[in-house]
C-alpha atoms as a PDB file:
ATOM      1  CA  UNK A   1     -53.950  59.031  30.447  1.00  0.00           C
ATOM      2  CA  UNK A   2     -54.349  62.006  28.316  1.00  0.00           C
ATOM      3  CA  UNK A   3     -54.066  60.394  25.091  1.00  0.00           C
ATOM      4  CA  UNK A   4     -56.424  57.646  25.327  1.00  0.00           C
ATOM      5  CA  UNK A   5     -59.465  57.583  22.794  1.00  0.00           C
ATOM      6  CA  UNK A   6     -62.580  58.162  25.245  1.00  0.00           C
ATOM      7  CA  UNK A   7     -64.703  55.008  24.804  1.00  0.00           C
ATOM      8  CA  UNK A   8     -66.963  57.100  22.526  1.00  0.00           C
ATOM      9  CA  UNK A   9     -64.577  58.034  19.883  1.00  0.00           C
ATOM     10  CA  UNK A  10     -64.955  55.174  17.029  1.00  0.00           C
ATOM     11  CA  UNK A  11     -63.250  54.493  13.941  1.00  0.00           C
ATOM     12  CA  UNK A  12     -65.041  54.931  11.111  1.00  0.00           C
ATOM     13  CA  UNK A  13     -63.138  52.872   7.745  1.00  0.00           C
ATOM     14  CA  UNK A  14     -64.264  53.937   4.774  1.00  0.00           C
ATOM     15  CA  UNK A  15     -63.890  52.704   1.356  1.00  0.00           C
ATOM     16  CA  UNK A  16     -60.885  54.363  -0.618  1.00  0.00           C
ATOM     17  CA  UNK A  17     -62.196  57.064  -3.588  1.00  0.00           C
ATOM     18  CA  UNK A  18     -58.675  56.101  -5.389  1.00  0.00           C
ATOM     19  CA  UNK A  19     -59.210  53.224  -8.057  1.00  0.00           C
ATOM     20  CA  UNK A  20     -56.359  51.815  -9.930  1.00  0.00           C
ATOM     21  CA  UNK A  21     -56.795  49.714 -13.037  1.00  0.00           C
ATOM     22  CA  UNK A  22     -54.017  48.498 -15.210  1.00  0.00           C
ATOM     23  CA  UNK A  23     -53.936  46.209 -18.555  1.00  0.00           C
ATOM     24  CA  UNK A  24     -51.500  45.420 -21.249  1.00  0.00           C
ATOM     25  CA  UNK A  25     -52.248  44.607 -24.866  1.00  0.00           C
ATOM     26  CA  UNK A  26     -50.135  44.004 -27.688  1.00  0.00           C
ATOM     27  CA  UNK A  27     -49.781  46.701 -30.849  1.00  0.00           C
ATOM     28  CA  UNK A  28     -47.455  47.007 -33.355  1.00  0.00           C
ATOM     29  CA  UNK A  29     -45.698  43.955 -32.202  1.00  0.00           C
ATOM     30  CA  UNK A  30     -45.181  45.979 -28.914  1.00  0.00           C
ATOM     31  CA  UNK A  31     -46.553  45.317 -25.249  1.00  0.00           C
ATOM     32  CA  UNK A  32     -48.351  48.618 -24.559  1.00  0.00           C
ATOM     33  CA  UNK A  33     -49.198  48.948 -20.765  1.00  0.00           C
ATOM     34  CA  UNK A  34     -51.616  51.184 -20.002  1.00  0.00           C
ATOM     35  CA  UNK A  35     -52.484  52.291 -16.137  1.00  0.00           C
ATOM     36  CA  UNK A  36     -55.545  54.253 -14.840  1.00  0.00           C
ATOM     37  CA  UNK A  37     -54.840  56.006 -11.856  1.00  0.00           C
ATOM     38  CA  UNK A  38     -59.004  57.277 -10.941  1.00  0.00           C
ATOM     39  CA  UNK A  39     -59.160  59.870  -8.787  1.00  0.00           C
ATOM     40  CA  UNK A  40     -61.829  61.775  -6.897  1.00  0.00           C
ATOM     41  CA  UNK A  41     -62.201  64.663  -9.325  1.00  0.00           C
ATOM     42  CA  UNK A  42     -59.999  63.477 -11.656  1.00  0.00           C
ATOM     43  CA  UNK A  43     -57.838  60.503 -13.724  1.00  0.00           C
ATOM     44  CA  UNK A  44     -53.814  59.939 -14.240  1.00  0.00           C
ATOM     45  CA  UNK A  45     -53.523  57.265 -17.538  1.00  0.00           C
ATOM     46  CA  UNK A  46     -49.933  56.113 -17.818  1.00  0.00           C
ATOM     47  CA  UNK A  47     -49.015  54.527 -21.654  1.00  0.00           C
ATOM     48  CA  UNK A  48     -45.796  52.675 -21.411  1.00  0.00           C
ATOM     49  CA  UNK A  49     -44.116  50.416 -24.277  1.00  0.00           C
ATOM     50  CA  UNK A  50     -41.026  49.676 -22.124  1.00  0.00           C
ATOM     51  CA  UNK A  51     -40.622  47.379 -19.018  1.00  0.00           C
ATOM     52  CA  UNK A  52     -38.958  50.504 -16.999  1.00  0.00           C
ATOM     53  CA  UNK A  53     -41.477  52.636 -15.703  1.00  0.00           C
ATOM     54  CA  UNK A  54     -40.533  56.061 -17.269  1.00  0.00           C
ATOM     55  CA  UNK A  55     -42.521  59.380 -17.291  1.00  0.00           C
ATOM     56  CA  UNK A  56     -40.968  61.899 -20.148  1.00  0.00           C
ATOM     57  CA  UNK A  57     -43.701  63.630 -20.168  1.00  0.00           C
ATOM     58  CA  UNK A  58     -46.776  64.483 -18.686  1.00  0.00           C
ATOM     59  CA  UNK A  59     -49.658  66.155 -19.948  1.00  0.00           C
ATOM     60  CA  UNK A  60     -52.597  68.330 -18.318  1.00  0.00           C
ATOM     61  CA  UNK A  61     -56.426  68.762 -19.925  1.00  0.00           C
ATOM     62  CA  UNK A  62     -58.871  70.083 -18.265  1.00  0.00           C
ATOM     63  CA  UNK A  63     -62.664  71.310 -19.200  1.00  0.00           C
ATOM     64  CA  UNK A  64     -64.087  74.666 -18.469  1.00  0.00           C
ATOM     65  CA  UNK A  65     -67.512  75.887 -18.492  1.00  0.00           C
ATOM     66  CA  UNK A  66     -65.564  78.899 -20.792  1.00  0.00           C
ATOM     67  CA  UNK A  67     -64.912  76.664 -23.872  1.00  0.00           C
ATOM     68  CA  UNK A  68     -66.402  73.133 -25.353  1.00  0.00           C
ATOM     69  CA  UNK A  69     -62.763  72.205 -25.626  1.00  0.00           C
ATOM     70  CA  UNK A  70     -60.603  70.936 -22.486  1.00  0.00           C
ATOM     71  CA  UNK A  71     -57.683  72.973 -21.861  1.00  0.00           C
ATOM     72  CA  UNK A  72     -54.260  71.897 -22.186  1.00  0.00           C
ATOM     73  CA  UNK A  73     -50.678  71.976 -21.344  1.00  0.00           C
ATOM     74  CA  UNK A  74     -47.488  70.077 -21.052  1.00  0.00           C
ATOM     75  CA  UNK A  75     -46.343  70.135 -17.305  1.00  0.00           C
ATOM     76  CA  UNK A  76     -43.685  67.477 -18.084  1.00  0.00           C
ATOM     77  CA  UNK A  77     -41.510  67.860 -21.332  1.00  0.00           C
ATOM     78  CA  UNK A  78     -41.501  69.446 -24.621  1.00  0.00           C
ATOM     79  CA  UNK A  79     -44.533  70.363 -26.327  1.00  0.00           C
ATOM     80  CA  UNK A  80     -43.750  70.184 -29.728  1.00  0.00           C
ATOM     81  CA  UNK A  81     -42.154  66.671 -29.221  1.00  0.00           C
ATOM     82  CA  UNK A  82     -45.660  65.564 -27.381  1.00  0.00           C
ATOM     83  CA  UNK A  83     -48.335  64.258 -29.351  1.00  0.00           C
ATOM     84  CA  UNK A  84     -50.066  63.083 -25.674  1.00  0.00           C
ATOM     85  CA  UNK A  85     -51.531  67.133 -25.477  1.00  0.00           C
ATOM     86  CA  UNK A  86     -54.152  66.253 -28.354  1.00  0.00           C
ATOM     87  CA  UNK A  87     -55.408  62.530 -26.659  1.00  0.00           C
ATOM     88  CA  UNK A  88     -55.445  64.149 -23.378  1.00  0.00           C
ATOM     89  CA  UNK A  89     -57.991  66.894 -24.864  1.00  0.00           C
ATOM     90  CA  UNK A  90     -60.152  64.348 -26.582  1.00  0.00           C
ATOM     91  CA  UNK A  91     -60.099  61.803 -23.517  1.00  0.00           C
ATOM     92  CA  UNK A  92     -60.579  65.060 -20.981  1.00  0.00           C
ATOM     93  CA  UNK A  93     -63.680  66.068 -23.024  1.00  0.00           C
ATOM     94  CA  UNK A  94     -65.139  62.158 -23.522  1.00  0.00           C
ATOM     95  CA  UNK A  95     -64.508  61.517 -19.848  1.00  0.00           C
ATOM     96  CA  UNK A  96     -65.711  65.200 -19.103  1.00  0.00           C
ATOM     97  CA  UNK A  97     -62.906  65.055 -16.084  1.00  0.00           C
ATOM     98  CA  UNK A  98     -59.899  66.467 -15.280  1.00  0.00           C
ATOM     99  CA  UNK A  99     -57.263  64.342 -17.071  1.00  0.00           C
ATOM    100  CA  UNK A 100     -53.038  63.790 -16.333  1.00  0.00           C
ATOM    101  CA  UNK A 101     -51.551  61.886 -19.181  1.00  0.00           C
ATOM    102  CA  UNK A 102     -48.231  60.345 -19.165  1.00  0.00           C
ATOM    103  CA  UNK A 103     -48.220  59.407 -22.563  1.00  0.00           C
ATOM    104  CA  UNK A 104     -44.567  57.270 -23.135  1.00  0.00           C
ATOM    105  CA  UNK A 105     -44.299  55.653 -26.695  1.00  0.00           C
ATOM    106  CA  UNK A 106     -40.941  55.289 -28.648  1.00  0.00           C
ATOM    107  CA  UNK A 107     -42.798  54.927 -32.415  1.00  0.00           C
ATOM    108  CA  UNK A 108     -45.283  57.443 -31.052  1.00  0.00           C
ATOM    109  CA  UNK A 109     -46.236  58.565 -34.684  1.00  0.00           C
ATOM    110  CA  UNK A 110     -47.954  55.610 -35.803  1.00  0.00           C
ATOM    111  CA  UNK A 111     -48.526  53.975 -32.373  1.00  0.00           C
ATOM    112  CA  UNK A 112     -49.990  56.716 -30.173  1.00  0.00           C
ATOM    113  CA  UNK A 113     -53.727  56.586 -32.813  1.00  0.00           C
ATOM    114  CA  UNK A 114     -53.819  52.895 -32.240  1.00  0.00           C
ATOM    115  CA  UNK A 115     -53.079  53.378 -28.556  1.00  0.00           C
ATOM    116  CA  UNK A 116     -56.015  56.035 -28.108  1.00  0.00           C
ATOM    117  CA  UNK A 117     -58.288  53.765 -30.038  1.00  0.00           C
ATOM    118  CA  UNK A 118     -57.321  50.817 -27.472  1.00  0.00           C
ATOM    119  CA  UNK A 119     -57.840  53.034 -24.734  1.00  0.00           C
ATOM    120  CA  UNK A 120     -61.627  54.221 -26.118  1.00  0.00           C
ATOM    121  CA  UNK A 121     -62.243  50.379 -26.418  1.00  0.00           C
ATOM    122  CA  UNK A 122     -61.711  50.022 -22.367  1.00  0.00           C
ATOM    123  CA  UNK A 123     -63.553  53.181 -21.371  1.00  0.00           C
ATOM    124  CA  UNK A 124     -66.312  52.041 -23.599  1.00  0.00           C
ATOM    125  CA  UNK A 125     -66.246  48.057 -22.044  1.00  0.00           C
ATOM    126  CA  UNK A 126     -65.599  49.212 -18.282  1.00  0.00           C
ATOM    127  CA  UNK A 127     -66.779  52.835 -17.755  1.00  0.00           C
ATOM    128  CA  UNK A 128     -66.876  51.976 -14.283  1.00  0.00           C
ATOM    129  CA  UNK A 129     -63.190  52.157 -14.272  1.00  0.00           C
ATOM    130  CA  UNK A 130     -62.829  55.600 -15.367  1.00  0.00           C
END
């Protein structure tokens, strides 16, 4: 038959290059969830403080050999609403990777600095990860 794989074609598995790590913690009296979609060339971190998975916003960084600080731009939402532009700069340039961030807080003015420092704490225990 003409579609048959000849005996000498072989699959080849690979291991997948996409890593997903997720965690919760609990700030302000609030579950934060926080998920780290790792990429090839680049990383997708989703903050959530609801049970409904929501995306408002969503937030591009990216660094260039041009300037020693990342790039960014709001591809989801308003910009003067997001405060998720700034992390996604700092975590872009400590992560030195293209970075999406989906950055979902309803008391984002005092929550989102204890959120970022959360998130530094789990790039610092499991760089791995990102």
């Amino acid at each position: 038959m003409a579609n048959d794989p000849s005996p000498d074609t072989a699959i080849q598995f690979v291991s997948p290059k996409t890593k997903i790590h997720k965690f919760t913690d609990t700030i302000l009296d609030k579950k934060i969830i926080f998920q780290i979609v790792n990429l090839e060339n680049s990383i997708m971190i989703y903050i959530n403080n609801i049970d409904e998975p929501i995306c408002n916003n969503l937030d591009l960084a990216m660094c260039t050999r041009f300037s020693s600080t990342p790039q960014t731009t709001s591809l989801i939402g308003a910009k003067a609403e997001s405060s998720g532009s700034n992390v996604a700069g700092r975590l872009a340039k400590k992560l030195n990777k293209t970075l999406y961030l989906s950055l979902n807080l309803e008391d984002s003015r005092f929550m989102v600095p204890l959120v970022e420092k959360r998130l530094i704490q789990e790039i610092n225990q499991f760089p791995g990860k990102f």
